[in-house]
N, C-alpha and C. Protein backbone atom coordinates (compact mmCIF):
# COMPACT_ATOMS: atom_id res chain seq x y z
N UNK A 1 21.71 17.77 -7.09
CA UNK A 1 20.54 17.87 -6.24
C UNK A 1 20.87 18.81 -5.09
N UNK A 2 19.66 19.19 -4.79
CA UNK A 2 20.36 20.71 -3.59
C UNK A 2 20.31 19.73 -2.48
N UNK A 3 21.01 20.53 -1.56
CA UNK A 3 21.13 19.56 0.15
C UNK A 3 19.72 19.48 0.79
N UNK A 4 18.98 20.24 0.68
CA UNK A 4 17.45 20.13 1.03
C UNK A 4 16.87 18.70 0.53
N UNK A 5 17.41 18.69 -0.33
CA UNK A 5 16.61 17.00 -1.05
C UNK A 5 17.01 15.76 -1.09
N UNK A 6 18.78 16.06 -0.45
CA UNK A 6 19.09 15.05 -0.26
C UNK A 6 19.25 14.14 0.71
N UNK A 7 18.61 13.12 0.59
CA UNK A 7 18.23 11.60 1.50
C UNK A 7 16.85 11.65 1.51
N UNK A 8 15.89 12.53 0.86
CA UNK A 8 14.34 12.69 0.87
C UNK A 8 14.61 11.88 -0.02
N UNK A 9 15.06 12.08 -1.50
CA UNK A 9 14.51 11.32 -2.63
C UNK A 9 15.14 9.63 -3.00
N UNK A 10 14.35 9.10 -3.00
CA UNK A 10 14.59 6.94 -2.68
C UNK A 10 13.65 6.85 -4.14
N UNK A 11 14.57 5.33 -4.59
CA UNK A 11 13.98 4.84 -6.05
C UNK A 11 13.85 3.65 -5.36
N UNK A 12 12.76 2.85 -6.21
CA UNK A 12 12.72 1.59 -5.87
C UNK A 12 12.96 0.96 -7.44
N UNK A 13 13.58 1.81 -8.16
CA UNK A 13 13.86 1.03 -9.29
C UNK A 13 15.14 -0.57 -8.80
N UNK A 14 15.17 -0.47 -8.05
CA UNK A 14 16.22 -1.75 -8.15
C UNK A 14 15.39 -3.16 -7.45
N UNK A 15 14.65 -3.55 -8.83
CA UNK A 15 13.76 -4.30 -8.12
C UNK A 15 12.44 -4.32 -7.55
N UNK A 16 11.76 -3.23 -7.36
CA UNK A 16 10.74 -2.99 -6.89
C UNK A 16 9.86 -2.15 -8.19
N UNK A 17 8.50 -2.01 -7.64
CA UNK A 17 7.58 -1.37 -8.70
C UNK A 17 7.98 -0.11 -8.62
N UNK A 18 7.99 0.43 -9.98
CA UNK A 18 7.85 1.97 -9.98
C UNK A 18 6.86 2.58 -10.58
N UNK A 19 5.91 3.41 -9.96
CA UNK A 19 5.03 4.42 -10.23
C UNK A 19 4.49 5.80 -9.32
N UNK A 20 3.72 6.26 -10.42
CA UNK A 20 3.73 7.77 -9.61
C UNK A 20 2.63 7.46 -8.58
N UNK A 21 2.74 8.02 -7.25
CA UNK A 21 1.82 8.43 -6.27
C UNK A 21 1.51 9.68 -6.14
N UNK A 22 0.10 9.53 -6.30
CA UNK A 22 -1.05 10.88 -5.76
C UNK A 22 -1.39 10.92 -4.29
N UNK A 23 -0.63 11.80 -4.36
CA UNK A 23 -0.84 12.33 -2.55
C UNK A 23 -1.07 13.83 -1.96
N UNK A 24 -1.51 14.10 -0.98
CA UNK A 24 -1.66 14.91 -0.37
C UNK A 24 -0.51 15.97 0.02
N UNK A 25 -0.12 16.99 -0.10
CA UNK A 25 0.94 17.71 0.23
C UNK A 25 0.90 18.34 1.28
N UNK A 26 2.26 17.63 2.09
CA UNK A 26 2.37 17.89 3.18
C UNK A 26 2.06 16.58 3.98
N UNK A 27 1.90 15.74 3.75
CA UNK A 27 1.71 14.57 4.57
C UNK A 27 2.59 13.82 4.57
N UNK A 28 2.56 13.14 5.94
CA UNK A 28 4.08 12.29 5.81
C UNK A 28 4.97 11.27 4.05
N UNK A 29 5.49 11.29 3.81
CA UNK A 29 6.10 10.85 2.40
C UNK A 29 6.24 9.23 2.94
N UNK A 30 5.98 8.35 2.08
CA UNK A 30 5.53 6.93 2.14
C UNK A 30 7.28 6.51 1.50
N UNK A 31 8.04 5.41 2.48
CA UNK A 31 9.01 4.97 2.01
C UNK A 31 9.02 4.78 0.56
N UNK A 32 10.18 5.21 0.31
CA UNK A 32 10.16 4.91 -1.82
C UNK A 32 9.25 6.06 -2.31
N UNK A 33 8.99 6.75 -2.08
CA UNK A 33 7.93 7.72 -2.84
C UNK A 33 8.81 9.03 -3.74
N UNK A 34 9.88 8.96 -3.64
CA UNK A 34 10.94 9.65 -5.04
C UNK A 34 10.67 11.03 -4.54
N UNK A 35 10.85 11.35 -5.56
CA UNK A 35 10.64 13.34 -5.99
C UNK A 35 9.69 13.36 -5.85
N UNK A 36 8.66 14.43 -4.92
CA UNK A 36 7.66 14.61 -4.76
C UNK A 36 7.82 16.09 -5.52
N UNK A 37 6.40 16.25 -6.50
CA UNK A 37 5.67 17.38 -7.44
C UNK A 37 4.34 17.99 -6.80
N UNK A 38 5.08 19.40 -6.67
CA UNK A 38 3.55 20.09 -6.04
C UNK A 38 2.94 20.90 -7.36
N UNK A 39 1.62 20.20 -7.80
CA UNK A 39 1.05 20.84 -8.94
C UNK A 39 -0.11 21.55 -8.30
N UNK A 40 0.34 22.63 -7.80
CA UNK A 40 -0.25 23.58 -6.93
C UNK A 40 -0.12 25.10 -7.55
N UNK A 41 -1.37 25.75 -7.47
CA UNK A 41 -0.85 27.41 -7.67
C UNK A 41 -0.24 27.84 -6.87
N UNK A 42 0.37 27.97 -5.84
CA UNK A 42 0.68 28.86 -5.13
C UNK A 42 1.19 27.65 -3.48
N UNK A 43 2.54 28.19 -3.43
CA UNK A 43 3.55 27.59 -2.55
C UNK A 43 2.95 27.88 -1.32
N UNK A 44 2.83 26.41 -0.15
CA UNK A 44 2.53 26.57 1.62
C UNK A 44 2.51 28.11 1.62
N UNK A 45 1.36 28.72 2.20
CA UNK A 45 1.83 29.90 3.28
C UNK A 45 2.45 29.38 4.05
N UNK A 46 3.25 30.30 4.44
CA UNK A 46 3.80 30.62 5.80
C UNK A 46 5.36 29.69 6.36
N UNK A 47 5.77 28.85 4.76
CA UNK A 47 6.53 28.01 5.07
C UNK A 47 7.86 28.41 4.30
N UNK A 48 9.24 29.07 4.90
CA UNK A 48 9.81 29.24 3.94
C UNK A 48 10.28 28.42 2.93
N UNK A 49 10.21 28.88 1.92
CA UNK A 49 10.98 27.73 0.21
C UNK A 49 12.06 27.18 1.19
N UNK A 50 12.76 27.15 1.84
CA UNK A 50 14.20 26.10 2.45
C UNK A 50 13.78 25.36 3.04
N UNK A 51 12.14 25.08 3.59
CA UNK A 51 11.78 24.02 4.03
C UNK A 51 10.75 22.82 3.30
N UNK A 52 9.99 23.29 2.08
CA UNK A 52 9.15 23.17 1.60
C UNK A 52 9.21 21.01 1.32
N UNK A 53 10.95 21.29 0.95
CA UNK A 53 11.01 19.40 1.04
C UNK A 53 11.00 18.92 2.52
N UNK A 54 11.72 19.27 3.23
CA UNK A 54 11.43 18.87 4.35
C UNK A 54 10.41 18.64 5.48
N UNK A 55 9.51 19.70 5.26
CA UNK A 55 8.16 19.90 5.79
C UNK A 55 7.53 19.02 4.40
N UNK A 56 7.68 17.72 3.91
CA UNK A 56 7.15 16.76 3.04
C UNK A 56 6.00 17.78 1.93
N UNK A 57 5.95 18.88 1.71
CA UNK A 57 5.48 19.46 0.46
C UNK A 57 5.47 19.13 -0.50
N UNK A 58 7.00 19.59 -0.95
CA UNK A 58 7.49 19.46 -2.42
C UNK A 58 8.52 19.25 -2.49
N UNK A 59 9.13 18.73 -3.36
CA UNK A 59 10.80 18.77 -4.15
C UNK A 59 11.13 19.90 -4.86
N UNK A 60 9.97 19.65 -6.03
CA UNK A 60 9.88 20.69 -7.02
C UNK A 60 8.25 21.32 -7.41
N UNK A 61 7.86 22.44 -7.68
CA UNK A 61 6.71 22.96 -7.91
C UNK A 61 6.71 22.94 -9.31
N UNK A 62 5.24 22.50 -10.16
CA UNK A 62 4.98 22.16 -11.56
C UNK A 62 3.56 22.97 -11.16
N UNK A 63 3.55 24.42 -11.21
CA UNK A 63 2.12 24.58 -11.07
C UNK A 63 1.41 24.43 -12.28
N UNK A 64 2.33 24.46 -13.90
CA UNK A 64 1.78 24.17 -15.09
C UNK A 64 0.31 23.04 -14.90
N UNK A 65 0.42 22.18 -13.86
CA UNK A 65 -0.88 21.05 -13.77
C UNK A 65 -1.69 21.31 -12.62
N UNK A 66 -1.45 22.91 -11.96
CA UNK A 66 -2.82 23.00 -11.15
C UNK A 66 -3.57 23.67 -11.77
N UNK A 67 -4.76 23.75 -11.17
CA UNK A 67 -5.89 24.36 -12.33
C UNK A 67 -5.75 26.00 -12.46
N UNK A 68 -6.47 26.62 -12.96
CA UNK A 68 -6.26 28.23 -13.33
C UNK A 68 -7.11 28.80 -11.48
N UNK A 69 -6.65 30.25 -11.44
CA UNK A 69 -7.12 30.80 -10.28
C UNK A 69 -8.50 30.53 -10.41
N UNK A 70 -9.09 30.87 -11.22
CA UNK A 70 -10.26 31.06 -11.42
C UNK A 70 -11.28 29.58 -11.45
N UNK A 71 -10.32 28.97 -12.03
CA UNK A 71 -10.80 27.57 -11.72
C UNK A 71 -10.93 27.05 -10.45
N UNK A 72 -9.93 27.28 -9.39
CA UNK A 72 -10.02 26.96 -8.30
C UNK A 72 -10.77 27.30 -7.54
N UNK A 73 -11.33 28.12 -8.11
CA UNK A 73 -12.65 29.07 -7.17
C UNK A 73 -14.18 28.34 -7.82
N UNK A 74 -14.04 27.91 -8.92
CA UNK A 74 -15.19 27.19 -9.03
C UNK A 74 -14.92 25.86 -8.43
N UNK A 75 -13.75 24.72 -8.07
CA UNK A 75 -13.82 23.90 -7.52
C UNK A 75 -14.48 24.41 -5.93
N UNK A 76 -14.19 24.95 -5.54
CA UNK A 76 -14.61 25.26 -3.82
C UNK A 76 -15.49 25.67 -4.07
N UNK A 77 -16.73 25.94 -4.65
CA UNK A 77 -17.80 26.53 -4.89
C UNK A 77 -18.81 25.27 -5.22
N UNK A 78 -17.95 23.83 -5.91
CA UNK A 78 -18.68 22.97 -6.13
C UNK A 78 -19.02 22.19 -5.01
N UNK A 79 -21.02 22.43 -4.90
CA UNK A 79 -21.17 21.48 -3.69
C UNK A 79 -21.86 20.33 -4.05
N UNK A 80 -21.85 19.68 -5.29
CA UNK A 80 -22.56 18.65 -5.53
C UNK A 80 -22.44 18.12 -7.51
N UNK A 81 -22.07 17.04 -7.46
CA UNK A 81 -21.76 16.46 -8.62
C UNK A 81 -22.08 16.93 -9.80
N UNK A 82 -22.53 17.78 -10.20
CA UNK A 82 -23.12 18.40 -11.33
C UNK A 82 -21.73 19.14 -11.18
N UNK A 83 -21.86 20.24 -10.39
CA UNK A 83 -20.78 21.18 -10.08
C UNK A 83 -19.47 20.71 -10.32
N UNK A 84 -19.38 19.66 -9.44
CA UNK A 84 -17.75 19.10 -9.92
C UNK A 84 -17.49 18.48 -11.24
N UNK A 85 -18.71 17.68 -11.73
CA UNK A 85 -18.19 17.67 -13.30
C UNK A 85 -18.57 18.65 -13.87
N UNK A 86 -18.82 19.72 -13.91
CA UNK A 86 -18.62 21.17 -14.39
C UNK A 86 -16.74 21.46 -14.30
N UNK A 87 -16.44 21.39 -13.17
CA UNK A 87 -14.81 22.00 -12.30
C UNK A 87 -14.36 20.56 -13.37
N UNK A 88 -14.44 19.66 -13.38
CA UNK A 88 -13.82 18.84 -14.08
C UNK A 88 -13.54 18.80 -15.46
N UNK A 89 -14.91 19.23 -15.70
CA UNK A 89 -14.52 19.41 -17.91
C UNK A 89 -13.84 20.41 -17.67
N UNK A 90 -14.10 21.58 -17.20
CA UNK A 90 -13.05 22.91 -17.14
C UNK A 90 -11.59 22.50 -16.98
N UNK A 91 -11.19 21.63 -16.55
CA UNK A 91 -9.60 21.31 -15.52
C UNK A 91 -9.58 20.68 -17.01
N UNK A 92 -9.87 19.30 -17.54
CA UNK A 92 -9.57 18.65 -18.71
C UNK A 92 -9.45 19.39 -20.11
N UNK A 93 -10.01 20.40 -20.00
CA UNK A 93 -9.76 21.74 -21.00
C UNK A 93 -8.53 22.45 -20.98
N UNK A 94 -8.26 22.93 -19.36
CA UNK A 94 -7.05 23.73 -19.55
C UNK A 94 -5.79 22.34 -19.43
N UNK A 95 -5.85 21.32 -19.61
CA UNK A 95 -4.78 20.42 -19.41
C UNK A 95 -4.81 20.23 -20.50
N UNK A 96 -5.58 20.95 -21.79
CA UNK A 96 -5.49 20.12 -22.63
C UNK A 96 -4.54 20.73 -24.14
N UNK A 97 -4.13 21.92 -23.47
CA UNK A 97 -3.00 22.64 -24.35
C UNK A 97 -2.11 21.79 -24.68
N UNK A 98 -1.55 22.20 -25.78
CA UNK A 98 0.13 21.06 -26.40
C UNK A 98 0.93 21.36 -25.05
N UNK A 99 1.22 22.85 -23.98
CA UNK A 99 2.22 22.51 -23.80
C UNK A 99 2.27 21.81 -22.24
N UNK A 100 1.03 21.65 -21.50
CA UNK A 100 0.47 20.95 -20.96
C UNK A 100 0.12 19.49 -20.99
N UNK A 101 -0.21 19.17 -22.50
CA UNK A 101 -0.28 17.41 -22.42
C UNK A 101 1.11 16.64 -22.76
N UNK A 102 2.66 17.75 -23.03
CA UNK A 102 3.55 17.00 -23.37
C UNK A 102 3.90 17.25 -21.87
N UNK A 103 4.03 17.82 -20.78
CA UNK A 103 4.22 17.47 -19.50
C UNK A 103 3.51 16.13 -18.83
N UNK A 104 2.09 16.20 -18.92
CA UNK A 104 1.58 14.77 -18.84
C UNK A 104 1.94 13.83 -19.52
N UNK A 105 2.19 13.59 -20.97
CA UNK A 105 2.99 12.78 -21.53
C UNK A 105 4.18 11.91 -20.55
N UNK A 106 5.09 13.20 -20.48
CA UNK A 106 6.33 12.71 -20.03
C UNK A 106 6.43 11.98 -18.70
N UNK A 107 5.29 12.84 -18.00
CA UNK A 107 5.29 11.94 -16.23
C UNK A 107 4.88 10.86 -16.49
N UNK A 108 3.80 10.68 -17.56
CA UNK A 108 3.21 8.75 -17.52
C UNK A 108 4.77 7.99 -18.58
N UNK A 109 5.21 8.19 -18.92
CA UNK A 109 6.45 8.06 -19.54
C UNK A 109 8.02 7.36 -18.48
N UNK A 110 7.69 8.16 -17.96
CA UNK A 110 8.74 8.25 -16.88
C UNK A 110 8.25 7.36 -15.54
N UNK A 111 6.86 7.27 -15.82
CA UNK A 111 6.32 6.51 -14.12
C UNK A 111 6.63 4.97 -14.65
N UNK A 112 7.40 4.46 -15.63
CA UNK A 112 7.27 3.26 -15.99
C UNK A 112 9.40 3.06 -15.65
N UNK A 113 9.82 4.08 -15.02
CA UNK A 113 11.18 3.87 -14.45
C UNK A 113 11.64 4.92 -13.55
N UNK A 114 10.65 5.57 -12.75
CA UNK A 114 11.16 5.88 -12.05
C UNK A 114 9.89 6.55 -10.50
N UNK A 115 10.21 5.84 -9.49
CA UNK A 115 9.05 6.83 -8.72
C UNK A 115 9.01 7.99 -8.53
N UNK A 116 7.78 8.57 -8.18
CA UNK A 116 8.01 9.95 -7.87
C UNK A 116 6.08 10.11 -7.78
N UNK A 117 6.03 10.94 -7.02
CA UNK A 117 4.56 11.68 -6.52
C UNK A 117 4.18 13.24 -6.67
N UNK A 118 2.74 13.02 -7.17
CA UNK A 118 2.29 14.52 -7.81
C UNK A 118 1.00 14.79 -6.69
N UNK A 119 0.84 16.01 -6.29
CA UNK A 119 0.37 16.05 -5.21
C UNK A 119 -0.62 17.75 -5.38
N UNK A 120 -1.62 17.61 -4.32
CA UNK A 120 -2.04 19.30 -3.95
C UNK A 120 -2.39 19.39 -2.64
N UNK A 121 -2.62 20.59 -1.92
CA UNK A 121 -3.18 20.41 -0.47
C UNK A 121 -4.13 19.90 -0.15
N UNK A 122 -5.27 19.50 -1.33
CA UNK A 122 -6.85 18.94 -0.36
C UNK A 122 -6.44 17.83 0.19
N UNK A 123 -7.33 18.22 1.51
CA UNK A 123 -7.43 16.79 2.03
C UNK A 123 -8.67 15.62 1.55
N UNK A 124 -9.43 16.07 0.62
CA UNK A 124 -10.07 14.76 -0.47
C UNK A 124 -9.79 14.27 -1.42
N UNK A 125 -9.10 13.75 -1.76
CA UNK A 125 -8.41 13.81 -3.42
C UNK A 125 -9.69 13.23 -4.07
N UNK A 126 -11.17 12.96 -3.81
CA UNK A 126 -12.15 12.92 -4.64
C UNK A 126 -12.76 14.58 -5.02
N UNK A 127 -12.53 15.60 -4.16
CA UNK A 127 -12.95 16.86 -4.29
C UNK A 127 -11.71 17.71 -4.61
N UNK A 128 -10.71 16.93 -5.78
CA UNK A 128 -9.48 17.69 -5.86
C UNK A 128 -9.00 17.48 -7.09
N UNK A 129 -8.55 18.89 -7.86
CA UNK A 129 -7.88 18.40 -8.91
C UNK A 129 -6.91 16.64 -9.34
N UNK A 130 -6.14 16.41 -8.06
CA UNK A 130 -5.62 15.46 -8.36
C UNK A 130 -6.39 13.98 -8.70
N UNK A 131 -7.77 14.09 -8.53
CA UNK A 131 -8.60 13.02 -8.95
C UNK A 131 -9.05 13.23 -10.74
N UNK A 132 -9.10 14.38 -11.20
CA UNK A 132 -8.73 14.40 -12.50
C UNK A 132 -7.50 14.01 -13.19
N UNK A 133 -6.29 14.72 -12.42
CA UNK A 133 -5.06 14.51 -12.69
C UNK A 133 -4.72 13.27 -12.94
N UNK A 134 -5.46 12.13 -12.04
CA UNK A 134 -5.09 10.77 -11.85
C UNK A 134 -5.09 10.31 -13.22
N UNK A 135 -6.49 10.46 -13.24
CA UNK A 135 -7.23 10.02 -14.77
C UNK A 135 -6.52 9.97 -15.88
N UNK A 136 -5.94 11.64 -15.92
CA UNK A 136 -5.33 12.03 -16.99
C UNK A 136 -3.87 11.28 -17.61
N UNK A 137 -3.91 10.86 -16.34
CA UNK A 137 -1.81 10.24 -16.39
C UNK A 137 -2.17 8.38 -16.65
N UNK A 138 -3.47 7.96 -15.72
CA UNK A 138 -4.16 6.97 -16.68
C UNK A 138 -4.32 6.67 -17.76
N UNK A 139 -4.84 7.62 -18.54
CA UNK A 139 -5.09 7.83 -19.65
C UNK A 139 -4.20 7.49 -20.53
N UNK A 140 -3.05 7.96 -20.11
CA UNK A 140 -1.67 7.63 -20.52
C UNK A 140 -1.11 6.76 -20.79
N UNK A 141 -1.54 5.66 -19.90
CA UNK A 141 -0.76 4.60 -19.54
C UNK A 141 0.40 4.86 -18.60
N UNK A 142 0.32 5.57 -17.62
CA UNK A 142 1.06 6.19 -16.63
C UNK A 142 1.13 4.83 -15.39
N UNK A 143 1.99 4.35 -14.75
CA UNK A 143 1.94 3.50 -13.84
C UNK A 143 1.49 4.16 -12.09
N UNK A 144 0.57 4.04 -11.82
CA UNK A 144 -0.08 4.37 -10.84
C UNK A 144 0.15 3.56 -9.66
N UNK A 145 0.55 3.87 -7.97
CA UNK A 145 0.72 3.60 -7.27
C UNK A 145 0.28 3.51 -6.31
């Protein structure tokens, strides 16, 4: 593990529940909350990569599960429920490649021994990919936190 990450990342496998948390990136990290995953296109402006765990971002970047550029531009464009389940079948489409659903696979897989949190910058997670994302790792049988 690089020195940047170490004493950030805590298991509560010894005894305690383990599952993944959906959170906000960049917000304070919730005791026990593991490896935090930024499934984000595109890394903080303005923050260099040597801080990105520390400034509570990321651990590691998986942009494989943020949506396409182009997609993201129809989410911010959606101002009303039609629109977002529009941005939503679109997001469940591109997640829905082989090499995309064996990454989701593995996180609902893994949320059943080990914590860890998948995250993007909105501050709504109802107006945010990660409210699909949720679903998707649901879907799974992913242990949710």
């Amino acid at each position: 593990m690089s020195p940047e990450h170490e004493g950030r990342v805590r298991s509560t496998t010894e005894g305690g529940v383990v599952a993944i948390r959906i959170v906000q990136l960049g917000s304070r990290r919730a005791n026990h909350e593991g490896v935090r995953i930024g499934t984000v296109r595109r890394p903080p402006r303005g923050v260099p990569k040597s801080e990105f765990a520390s400034r509570d971002f990321y651990d590691v970047w998986l942009p494989n599960l943020a949506p396409s550029e182009a997609l993201v531009k129809v989410a911010l464009r959606a101002e009303d429920e039609r629109a977002w389940r529009t941005f939503t079948k679109r997001y469940r489409a591109e997640m829905s490649r082989p090499e995309v659903r064996r990454i989701l696979d593995l996180l609902a897989a893994l949320s059943h021994s080990s914590d860890f949190s998948v995250g993007c910058y909105c501050q709504d997670e109802h107006r945010c990919h990660r409210s699909a994302l949720r679903e998707l790792l649901v879907e799974r049988n992913a242990r949710i936190g």
